[in-house]
N, C-alpha and C. Protein backbone atom coordinates (compact mmCIF):
# COMPACT_ATOMS: atom_id res chain seq x y z
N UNK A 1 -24.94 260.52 177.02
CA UNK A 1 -24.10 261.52 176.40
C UNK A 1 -24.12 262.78 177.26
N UNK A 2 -22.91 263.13 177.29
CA UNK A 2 -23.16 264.69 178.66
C UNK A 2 -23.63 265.77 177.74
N UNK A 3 -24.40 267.05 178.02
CA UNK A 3 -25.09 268.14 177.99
C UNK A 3 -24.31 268.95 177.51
N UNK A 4 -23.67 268.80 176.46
CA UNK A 4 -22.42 269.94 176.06
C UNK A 4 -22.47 270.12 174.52
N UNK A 5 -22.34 270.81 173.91
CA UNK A 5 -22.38 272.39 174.34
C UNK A 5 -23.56 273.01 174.77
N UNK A 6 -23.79 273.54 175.29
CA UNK A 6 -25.42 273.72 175.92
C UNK A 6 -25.12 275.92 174.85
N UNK A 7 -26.02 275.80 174.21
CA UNK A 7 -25.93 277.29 173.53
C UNK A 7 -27.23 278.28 174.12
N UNK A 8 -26.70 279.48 174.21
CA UNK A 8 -27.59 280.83 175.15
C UNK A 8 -28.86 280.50 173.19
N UNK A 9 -30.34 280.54 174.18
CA UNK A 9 -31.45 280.64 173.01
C UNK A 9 -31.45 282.11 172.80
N UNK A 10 -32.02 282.47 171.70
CA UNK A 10 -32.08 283.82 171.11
C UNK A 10 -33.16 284.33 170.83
N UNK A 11 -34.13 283.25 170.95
CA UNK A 11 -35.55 283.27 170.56
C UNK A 11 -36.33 283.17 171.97
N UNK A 12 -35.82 282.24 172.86
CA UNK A 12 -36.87 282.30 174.20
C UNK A 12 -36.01 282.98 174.80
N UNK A 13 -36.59 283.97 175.60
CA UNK A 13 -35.70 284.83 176.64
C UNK A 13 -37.20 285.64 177.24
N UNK A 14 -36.19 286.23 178.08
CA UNK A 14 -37.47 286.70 178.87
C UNK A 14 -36.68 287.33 180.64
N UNK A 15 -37.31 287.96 181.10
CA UNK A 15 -36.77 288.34 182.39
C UNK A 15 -36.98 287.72 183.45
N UNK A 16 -36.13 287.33 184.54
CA UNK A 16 -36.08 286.74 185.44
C UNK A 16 -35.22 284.79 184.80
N UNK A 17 -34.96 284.84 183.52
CA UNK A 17 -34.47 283.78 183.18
C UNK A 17 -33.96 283.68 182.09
N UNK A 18 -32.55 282.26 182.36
CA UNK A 18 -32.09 282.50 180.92
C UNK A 18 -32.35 281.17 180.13
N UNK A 19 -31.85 281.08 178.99
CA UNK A 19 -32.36 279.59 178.31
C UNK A 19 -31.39 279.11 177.25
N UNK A 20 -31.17 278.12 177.66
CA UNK A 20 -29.90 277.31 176.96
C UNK A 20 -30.39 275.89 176.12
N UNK A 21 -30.11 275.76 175.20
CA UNK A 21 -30.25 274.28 174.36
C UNK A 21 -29.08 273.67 174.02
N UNK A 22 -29.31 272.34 173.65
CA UNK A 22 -28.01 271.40 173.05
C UNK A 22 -29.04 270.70 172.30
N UNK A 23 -28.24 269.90 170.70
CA UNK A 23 -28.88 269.27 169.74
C UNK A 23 -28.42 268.05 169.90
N UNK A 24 -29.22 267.28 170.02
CA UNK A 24 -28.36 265.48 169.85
C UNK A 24 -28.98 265.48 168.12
N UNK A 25 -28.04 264.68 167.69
CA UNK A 25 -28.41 264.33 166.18
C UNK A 25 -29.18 262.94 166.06
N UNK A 26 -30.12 263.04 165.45
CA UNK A 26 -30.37 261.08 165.31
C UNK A 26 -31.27 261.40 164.16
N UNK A 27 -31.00 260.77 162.90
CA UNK A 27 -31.62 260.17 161.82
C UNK A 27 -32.74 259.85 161.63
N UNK A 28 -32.56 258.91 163.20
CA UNK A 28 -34.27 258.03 163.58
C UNK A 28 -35.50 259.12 163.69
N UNK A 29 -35.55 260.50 164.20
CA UNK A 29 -36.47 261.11 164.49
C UNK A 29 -37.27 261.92 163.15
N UNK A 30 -37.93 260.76 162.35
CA UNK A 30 -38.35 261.40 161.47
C UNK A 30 -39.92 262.47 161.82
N UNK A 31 -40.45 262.56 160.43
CA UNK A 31 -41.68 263.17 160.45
C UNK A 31 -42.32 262.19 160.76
N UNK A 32 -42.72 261.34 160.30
CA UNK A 32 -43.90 259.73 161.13
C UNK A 32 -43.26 259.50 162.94
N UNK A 33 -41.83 259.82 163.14
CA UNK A 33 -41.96 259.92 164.79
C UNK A 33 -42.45 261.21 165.07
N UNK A 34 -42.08 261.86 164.57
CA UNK A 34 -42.74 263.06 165.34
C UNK A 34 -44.67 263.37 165.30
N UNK A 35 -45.02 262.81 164.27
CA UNK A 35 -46.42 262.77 164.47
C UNK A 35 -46.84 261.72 164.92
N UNK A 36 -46.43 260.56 164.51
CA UNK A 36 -47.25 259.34 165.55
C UNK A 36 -46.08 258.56 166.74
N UNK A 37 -45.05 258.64 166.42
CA UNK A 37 -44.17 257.70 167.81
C UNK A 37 -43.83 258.65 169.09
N UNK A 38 -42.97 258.11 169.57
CA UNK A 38 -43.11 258.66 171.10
C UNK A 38 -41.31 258.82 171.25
N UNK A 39 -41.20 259.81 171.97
CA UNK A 39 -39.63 260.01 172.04
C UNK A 39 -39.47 260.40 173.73
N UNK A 40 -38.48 259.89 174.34
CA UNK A 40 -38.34 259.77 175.73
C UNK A 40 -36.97 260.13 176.18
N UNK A 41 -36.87 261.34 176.50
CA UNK A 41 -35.77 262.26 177.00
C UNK A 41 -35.33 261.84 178.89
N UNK A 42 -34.20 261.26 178.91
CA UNK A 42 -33.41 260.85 180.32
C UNK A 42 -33.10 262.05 180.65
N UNK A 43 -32.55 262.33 182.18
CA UNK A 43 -31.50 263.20 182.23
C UNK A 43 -31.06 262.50 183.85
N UNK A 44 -29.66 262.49 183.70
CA UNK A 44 -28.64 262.39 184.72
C UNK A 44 -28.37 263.18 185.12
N UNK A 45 -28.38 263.86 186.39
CA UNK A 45 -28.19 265.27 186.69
C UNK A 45 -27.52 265.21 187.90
N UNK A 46 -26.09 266.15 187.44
CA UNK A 46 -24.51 265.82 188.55
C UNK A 46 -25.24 266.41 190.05
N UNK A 47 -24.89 265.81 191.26
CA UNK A 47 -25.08 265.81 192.48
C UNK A 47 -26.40 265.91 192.41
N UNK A 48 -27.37 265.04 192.53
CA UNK A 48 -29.00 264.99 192.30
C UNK A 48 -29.41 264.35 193.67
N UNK A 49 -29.92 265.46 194.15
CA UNK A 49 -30.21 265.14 195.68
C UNK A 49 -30.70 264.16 196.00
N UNK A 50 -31.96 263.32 194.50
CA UNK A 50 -32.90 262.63 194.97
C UNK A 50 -31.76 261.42 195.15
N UNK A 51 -30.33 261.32 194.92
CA UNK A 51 -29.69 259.93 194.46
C UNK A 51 -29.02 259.94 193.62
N UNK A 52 -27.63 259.44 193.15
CA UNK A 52 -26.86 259.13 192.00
C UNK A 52 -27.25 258.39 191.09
N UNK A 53 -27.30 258.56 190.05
CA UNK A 53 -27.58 258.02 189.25
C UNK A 53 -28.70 257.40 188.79
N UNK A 54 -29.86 258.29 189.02
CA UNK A 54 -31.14 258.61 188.86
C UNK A 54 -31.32 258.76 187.76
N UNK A 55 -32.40 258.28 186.10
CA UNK A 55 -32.62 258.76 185.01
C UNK A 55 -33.94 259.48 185.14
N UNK A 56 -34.46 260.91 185.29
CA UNK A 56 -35.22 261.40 185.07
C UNK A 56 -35.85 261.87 184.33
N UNK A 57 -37.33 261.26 183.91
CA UNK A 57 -37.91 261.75 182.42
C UNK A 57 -37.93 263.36 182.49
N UNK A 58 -37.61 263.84 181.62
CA UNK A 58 -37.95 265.35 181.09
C UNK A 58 -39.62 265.34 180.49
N UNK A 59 -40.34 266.60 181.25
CA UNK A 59 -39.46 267.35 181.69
C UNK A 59 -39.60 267.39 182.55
N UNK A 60 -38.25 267.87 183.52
CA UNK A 60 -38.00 267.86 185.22
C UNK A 60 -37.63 268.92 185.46
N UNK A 61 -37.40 269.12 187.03
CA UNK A 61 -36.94 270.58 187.42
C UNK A 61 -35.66 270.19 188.43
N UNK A 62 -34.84 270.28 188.36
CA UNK A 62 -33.50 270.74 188.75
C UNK A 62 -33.16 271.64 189.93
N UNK A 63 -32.90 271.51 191.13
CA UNK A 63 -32.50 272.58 191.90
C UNK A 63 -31.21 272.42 192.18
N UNK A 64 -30.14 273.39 192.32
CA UNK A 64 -29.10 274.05 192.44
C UNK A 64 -28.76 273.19 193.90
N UNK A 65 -27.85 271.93 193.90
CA UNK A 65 -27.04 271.31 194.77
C UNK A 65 -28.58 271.42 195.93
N UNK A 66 -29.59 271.07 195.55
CA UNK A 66 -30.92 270.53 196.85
C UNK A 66 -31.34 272.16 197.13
N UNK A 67 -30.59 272.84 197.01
CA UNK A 67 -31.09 274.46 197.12
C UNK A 67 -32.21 274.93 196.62
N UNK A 68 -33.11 275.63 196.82
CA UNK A 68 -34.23 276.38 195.69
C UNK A 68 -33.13 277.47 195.04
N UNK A 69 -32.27 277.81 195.69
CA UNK A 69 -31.48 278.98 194.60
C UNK A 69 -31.75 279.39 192.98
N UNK A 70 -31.59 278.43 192.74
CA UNK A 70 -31.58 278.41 191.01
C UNK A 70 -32.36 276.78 190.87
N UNK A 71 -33.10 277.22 190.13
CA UNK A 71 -34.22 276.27 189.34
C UNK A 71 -33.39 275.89 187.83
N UNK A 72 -33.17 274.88 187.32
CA UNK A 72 -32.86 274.42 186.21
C UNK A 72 -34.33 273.79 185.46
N UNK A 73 -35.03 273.79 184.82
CA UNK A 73 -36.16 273.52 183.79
C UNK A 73 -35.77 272.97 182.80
N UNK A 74 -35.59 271.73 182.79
CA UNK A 74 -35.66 270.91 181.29
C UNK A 74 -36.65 270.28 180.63
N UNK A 75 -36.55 270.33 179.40
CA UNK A 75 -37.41 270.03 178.98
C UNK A 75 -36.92 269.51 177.80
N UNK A 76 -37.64 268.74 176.50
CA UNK A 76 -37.24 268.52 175.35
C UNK A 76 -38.16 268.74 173.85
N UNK A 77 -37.97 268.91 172.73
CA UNK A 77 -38.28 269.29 171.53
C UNK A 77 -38.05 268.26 170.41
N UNK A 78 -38.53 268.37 169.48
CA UNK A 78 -38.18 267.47 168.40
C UNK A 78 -38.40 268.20 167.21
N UNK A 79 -37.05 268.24 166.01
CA UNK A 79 -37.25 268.62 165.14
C UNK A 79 -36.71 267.25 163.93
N UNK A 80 -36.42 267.21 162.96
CA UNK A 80 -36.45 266.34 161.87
C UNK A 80 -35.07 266.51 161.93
N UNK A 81 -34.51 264.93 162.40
CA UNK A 81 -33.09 264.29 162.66
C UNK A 81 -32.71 265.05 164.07
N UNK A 82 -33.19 265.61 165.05
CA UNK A 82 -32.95 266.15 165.47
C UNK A 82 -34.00 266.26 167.32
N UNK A 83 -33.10 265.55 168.14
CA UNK A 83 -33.64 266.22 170.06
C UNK A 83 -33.23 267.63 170.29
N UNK A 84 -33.87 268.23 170.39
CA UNK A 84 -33.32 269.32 171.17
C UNK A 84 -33.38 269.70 172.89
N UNK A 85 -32.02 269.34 173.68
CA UNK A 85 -32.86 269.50 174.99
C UNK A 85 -32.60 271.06 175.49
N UNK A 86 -33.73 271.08 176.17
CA UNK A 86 -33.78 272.72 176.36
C UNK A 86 -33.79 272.91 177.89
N UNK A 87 -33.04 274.01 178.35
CA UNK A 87 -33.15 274.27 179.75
C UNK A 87 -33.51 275.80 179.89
N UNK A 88 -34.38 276.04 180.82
CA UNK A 88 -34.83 277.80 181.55
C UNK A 88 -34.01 277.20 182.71
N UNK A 89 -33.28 278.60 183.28
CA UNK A 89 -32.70 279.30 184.12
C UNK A 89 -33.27 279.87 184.70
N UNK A 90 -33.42 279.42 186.36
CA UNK A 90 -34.35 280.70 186.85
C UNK A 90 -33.24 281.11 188.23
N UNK A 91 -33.23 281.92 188.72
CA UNK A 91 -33.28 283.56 187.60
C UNK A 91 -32.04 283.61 186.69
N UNK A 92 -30.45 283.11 186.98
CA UNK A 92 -29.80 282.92 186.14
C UNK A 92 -28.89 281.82 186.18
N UNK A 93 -28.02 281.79 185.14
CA UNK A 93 -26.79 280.61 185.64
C UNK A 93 -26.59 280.30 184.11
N UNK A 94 -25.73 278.61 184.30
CA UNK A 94 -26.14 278.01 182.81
C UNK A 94 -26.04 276.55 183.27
N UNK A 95 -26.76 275.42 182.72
CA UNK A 95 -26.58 274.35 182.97
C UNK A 95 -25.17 273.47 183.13
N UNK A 96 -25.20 272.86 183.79
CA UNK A 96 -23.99 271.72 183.53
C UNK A 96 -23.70 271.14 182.91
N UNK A 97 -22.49 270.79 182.03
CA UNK A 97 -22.30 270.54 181.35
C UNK A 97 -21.44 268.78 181.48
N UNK A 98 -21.77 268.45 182.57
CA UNK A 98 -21.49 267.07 182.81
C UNK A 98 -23.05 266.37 183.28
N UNK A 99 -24.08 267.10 183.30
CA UNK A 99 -25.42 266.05 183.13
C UNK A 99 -25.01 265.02 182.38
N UNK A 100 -26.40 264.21 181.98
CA UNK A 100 -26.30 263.09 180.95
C UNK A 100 -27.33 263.18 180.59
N UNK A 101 -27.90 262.52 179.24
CA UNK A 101 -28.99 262.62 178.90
C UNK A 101 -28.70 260.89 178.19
N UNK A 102 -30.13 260.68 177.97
CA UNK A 102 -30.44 259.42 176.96
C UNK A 102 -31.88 259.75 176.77
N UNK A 103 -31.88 258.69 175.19
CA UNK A 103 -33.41 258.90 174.82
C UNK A 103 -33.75 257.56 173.97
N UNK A 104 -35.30 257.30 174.57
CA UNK A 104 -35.11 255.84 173.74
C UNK A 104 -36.99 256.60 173.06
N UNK A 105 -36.78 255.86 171.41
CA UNK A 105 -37.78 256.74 170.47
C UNK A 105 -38.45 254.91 169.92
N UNK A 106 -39.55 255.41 170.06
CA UNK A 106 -40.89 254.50 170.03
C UNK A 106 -41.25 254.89 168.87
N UNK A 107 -41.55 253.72 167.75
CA UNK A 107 -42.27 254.04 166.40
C UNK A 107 -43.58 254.03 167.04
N UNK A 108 -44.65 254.69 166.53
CA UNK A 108 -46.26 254.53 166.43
C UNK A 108 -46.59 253.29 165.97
N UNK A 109 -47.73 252.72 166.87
CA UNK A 109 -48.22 251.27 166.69
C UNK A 109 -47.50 250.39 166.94
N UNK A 110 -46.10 250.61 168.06
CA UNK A 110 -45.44 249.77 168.66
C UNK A 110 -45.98 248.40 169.46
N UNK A 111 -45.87 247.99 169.63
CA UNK A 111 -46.88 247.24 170.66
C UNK A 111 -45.88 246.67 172.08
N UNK A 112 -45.78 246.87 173.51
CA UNK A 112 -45.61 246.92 174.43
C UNK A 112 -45.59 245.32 174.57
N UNK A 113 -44.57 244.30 174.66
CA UNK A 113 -44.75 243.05 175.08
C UNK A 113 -46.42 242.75 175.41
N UNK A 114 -46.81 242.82 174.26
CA UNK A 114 -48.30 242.36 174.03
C UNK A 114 -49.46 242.79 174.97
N UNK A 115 -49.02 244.30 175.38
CA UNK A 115 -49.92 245.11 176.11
C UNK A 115 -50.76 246.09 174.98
N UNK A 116 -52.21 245.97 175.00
CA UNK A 116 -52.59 246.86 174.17
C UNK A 116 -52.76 248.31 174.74
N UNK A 117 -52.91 249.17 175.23
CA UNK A 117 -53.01 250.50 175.44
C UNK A 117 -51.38 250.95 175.99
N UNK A 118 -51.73 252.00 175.58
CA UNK A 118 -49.75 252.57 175.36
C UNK A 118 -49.76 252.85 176.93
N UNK A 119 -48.64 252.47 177.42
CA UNK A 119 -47.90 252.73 178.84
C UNK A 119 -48.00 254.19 179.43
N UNK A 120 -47.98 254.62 180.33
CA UNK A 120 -47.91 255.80 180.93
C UNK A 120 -45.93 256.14 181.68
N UNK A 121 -45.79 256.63 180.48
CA UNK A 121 -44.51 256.33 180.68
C UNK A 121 -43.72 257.33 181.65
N UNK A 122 -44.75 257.95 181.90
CA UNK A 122 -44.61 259.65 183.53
C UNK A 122 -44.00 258.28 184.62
N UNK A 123 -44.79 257.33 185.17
CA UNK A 123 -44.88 256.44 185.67
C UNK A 123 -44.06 255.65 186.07
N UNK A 124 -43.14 255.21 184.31
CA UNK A 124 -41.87 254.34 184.41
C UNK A 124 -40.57 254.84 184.76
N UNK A 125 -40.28 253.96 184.92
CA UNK A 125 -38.15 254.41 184.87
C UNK A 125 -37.54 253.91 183.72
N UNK A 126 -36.77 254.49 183.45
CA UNK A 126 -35.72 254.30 182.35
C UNK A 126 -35.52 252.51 182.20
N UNK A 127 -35.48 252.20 183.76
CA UNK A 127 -35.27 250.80 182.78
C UNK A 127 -36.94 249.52 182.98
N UNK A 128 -37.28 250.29 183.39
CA UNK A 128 -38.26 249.62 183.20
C UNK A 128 -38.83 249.79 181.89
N UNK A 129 -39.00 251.22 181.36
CA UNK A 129 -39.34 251.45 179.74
C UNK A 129 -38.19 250.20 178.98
N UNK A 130 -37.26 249.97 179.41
CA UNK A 130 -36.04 249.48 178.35
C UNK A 130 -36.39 248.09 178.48
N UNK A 131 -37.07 247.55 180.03
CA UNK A 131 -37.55 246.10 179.69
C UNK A 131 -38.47 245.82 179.35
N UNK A 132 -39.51 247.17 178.96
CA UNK A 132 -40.84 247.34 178.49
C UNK A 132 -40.57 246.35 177.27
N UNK A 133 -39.61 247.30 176.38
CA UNK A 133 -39.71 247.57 174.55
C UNK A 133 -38.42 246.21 174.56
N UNK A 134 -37.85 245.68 175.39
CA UNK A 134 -36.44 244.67 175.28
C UNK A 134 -35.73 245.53 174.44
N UNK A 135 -35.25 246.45 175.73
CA UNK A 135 -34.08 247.95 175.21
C UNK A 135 -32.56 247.29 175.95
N UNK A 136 -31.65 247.27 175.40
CA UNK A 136 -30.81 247.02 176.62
C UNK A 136 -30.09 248.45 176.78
N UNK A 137 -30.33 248.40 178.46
CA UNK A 137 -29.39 250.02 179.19
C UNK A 137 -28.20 250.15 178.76
């Protein structure tokens, strides 16, 4: 899903940066995910030096077309029915609004194609998590 509307925060601010959020809606993210499951924030990010079409776990850092110019900082949040992905601006700008994001949300006590200790999912890629859990991309 692309990064739009991305809204100026009102609450984090601060000098030398600005900070923008967007809400994805999902049902699934209850109170039992948010205290025991696991939620896993993608981001597609337009002209991404490392490669097209790269899914990068959040949170990541973003530079301005391979530039240090401007730092993009994403990161993500969870509230009840509710992702919030969040970006700092350093020093200013506003995110793009043709990124992409995806998120795939793990109940607690999932069990990993019959792996007992939970995955290190810093580690994985998007589709390797998806052939982890038999997600289809």
């Amino acid at each position: 899903m692309p990064t739009n509307p991305w809204v100026a925060s009102t609450t984090s601010t601060g000098s030398g940066k600005a900070t923008y959020y967007f809400d994805i809606a999902s049902t699934k993210v209850t109170q039992g995910i948010i205290d025991s499951g696991t939620v896993l924030v993608y981001a597609k990010f337009v002209a991404d030096p490392d490669g097209v079409g790269i899914a990068k776990l959040l949170p990541s850092i973003y530079y301005n077309v391979g530039g240090a110019a401007t730092q993009y900082r994403f990161q993500h949040g969870l509230l009840i029915n509710t992702i919030r992905v969040i970006c700092d601006v350093v020093p200013t700008g506003i995110p793009s609004t043709t990124n992409q994001v995806r998120y795939i949300i793990i109940p607690g006590g999932t069990p990993a194609s019959g792996r007992v200790m939970k995955p290190n999912f810093a580690q994985l890629t998007y589709s390797e998590v998806c052939r982890l859990y038999d997600i289809s991309e």
